[in-house]
N, C-alpha and C. Protein backbone atom coordinates (compact mmCIF):
# COMPACT_ATOMS: atom_id res chain seq x y z
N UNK A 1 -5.90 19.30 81.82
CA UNK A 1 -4.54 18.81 81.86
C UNK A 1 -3.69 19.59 82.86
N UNK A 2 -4.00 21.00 83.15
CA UNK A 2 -3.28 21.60 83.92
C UNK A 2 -3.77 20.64 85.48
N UNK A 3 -4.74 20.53 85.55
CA UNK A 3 -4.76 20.06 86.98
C UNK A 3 -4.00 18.71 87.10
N UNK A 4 -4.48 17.98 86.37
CA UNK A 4 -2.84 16.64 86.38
C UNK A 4 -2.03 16.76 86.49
N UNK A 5 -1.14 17.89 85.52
CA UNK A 5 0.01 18.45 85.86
C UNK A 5 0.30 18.97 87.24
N UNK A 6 -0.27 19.39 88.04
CA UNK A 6 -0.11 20.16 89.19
C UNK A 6 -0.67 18.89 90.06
N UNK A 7 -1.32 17.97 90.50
CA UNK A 7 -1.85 17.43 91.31
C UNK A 7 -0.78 15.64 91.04
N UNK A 8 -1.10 14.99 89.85
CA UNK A 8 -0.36 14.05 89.98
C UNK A 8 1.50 14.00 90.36
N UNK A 9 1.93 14.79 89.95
CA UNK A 9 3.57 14.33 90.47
C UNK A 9 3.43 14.24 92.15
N UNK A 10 2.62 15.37 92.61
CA UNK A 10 3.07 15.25 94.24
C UNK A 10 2.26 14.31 94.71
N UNK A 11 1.30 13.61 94.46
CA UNK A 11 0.37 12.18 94.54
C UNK A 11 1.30 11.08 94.77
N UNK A 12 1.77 10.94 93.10
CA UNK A 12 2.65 10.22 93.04
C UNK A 12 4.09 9.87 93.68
N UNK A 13 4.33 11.14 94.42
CA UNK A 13 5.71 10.94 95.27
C UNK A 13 5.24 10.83 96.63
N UNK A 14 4.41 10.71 96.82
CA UNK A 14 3.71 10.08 98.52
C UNK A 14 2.89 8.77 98.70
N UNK A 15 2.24 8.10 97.08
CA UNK A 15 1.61 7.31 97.05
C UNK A 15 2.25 6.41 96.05
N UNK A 16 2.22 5.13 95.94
CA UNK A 16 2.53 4.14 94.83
C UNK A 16 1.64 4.30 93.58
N UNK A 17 0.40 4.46 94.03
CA UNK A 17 -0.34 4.79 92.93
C UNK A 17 -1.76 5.71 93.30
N UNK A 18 -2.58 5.92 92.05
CA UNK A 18 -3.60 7.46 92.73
C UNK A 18 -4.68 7.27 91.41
N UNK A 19 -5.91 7.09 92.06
CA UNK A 19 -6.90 6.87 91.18
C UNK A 19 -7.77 8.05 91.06
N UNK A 20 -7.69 8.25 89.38
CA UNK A 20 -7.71 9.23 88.70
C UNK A 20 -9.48 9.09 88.32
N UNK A 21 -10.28 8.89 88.99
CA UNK A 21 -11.85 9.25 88.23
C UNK A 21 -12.61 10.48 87.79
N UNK A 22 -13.17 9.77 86.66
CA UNK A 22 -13.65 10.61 85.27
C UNK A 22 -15.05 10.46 85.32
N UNK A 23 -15.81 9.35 85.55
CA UNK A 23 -16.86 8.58 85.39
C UNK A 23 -16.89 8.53 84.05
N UNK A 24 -18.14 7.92 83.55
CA UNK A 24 -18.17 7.83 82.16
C UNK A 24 -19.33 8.38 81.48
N UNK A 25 -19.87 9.09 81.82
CA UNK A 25 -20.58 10.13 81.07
C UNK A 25 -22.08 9.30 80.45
N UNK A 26 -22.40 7.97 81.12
CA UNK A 26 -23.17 7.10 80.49
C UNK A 26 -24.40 7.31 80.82
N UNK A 27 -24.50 8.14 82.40
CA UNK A 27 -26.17 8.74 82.63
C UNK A 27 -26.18 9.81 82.90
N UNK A 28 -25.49 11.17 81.37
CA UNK A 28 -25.79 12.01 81.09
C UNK A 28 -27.31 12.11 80.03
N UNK A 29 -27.63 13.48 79.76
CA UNK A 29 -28.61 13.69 78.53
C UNK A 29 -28.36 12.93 77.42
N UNK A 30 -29.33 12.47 76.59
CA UNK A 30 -28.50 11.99 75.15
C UNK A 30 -27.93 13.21 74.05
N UNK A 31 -28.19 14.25 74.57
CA UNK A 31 -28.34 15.55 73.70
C UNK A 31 -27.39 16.37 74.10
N UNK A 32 -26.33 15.94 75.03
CA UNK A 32 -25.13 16.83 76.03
C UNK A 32 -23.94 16.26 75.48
N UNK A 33 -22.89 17.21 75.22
CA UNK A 33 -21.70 16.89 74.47
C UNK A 33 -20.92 15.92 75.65
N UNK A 34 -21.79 16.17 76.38
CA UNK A 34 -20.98 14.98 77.37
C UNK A 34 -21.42 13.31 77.20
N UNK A 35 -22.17 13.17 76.01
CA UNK A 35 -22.48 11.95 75.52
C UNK A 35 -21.81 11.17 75.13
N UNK A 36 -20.85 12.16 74.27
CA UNK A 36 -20.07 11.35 73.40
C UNK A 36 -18.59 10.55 73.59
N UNK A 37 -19.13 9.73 74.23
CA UNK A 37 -18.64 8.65 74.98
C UNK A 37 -17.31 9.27 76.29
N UNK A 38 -18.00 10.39 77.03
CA UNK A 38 -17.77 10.53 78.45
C UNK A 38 -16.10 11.43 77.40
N UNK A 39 -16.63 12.98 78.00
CA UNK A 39 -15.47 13.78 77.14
C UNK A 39 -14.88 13.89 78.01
N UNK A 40 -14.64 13.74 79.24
CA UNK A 40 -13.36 13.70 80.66
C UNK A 40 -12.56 12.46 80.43
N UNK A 41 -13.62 11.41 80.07
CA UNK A 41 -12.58 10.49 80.46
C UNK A 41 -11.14 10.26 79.19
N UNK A 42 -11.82 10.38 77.78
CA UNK A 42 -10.69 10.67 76.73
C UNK A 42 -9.97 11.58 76.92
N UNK A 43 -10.22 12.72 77.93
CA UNK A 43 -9.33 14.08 77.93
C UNK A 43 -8.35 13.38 78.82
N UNK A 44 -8.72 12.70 79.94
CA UNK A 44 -7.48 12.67 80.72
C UNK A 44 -6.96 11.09 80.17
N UNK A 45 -7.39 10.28 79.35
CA UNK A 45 -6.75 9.21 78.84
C UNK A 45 -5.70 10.08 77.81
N UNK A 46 -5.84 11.07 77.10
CA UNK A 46 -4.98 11.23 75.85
C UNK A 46 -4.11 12.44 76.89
N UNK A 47 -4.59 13.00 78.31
CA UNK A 47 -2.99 13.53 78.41
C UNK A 47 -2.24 12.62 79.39
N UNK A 48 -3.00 11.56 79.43
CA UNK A 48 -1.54 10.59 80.82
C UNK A 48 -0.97 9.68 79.94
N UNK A 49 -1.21 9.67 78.47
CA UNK A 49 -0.34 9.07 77.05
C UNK A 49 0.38 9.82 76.83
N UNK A 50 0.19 11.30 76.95
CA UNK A 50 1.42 12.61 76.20
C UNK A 50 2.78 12.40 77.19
N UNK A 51 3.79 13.08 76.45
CA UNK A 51 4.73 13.18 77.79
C UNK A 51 4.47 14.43 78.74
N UNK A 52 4.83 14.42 79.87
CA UNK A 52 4.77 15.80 80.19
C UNK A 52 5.45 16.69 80.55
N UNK A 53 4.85 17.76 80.26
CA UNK A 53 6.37 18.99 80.26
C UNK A 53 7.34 19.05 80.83
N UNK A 54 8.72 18.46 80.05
CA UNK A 54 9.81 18.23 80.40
C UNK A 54 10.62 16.87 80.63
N UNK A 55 9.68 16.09 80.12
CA UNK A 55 9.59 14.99 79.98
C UNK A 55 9.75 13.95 78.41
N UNK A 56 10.42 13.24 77.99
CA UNK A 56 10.10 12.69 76.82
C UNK A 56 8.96 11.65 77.53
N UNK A 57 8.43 11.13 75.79
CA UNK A 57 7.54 10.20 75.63
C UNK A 57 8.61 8.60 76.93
N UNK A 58 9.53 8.68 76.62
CA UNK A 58 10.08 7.23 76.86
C UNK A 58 10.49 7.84 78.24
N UNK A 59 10.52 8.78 78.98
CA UNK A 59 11.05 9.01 80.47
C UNK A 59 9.42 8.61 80.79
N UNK A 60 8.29 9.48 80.50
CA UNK A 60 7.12 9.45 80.82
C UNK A 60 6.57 8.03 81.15
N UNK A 61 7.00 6.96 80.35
CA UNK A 61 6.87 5.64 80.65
C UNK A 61 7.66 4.98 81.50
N UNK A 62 8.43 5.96 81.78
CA UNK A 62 9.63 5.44 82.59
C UNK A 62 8.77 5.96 84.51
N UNK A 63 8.47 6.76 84.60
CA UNK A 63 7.76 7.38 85.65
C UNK A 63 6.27 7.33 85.84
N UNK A 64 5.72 6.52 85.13
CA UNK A 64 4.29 5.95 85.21
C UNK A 64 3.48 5.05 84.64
N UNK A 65 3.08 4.44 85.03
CA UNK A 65 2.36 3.89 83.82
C UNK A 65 0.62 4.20 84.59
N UNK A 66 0.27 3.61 83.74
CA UNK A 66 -1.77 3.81 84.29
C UNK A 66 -2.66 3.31 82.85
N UNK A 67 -3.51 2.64 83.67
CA UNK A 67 -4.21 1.48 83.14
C UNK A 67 -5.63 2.17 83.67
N UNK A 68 -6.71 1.80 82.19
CA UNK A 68 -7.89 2.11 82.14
C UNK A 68 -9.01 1.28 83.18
N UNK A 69 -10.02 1.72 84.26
CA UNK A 69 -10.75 1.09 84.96
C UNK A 69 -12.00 0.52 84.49
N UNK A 70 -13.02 -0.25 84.72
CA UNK A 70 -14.20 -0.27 84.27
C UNK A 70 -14.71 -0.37 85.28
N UNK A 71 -15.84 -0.23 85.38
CA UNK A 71 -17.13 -0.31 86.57
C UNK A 71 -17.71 -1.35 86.68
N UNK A 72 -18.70 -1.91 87.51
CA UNK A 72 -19.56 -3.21 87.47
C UNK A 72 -20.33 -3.19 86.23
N UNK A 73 -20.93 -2.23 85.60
CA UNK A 73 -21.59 -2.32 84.43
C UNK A 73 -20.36 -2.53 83.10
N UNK A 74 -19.66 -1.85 83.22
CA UNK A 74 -18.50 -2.39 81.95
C UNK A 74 -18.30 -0.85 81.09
N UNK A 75 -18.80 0.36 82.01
CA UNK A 75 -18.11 1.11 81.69
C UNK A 75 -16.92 1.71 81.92
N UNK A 76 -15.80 2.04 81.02
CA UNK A 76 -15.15 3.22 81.39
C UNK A 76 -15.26 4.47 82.56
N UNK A 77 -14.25 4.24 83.52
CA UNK A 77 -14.92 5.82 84.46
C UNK A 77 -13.95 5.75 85.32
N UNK A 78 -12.73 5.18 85.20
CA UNK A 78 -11.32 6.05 85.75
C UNK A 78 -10.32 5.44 85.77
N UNK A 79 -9.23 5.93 86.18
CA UNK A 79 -7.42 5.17 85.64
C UNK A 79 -6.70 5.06 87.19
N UNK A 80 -6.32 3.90 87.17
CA UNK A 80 -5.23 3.84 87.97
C UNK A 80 -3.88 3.87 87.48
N UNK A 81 -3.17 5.15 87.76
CA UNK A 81 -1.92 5.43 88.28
C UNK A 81 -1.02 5.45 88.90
N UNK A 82 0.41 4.41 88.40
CA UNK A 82 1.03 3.60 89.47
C UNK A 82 2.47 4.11 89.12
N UNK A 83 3.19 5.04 90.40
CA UNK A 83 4.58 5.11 89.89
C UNK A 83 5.32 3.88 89.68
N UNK A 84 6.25 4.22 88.85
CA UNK A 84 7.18 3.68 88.64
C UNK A 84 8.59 3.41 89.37
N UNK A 85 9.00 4.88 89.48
CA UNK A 85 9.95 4.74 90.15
C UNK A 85 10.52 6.49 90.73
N UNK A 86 10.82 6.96 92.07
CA UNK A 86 10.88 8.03 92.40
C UNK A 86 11.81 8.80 91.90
């Protein structure tokens, strides 16, 4: 989360939007905590839902929104991030 924090705002103030890939963890080991259903990609889905520091929940929606990607196979494996407004 720290690297979102530090990398998306200045993305976002040079770009309309900035694609955030995670992959999806689907041709890992079956035996690697990275199985369980791709632990990057829920990490950065549950902090571009939080607000962020300094931010309420309802400004945070106000300054981004971002929508989940899928792949040709139909997995999960990264977000596009689209400002809102500067």
């Amino acid at each position: 989360s720290a690297v979102l924090e530090e990398v998306l705002p200045p993305m976002l103030s040079h770009h309309a939007e900035v694609w955030v890939v995670t992959g999806s963890g689907h041709h890992v080991a079956h035996r690697s905590h990275q199985k369980q259903g791709g632990v990057l990609w829920a990490a950065v889905d549950a902090h571009l839902g939080e607000a962020l520091p300094g931010l309420s929940e309802a400004d945070r929606r106000c300054w981004y929104s971002y929508h989940p990607a899928k792949d040709h196979n139909g997995y999960h494996c990264a977000f596009l991030v689209r400002r809102r407004r500067r």
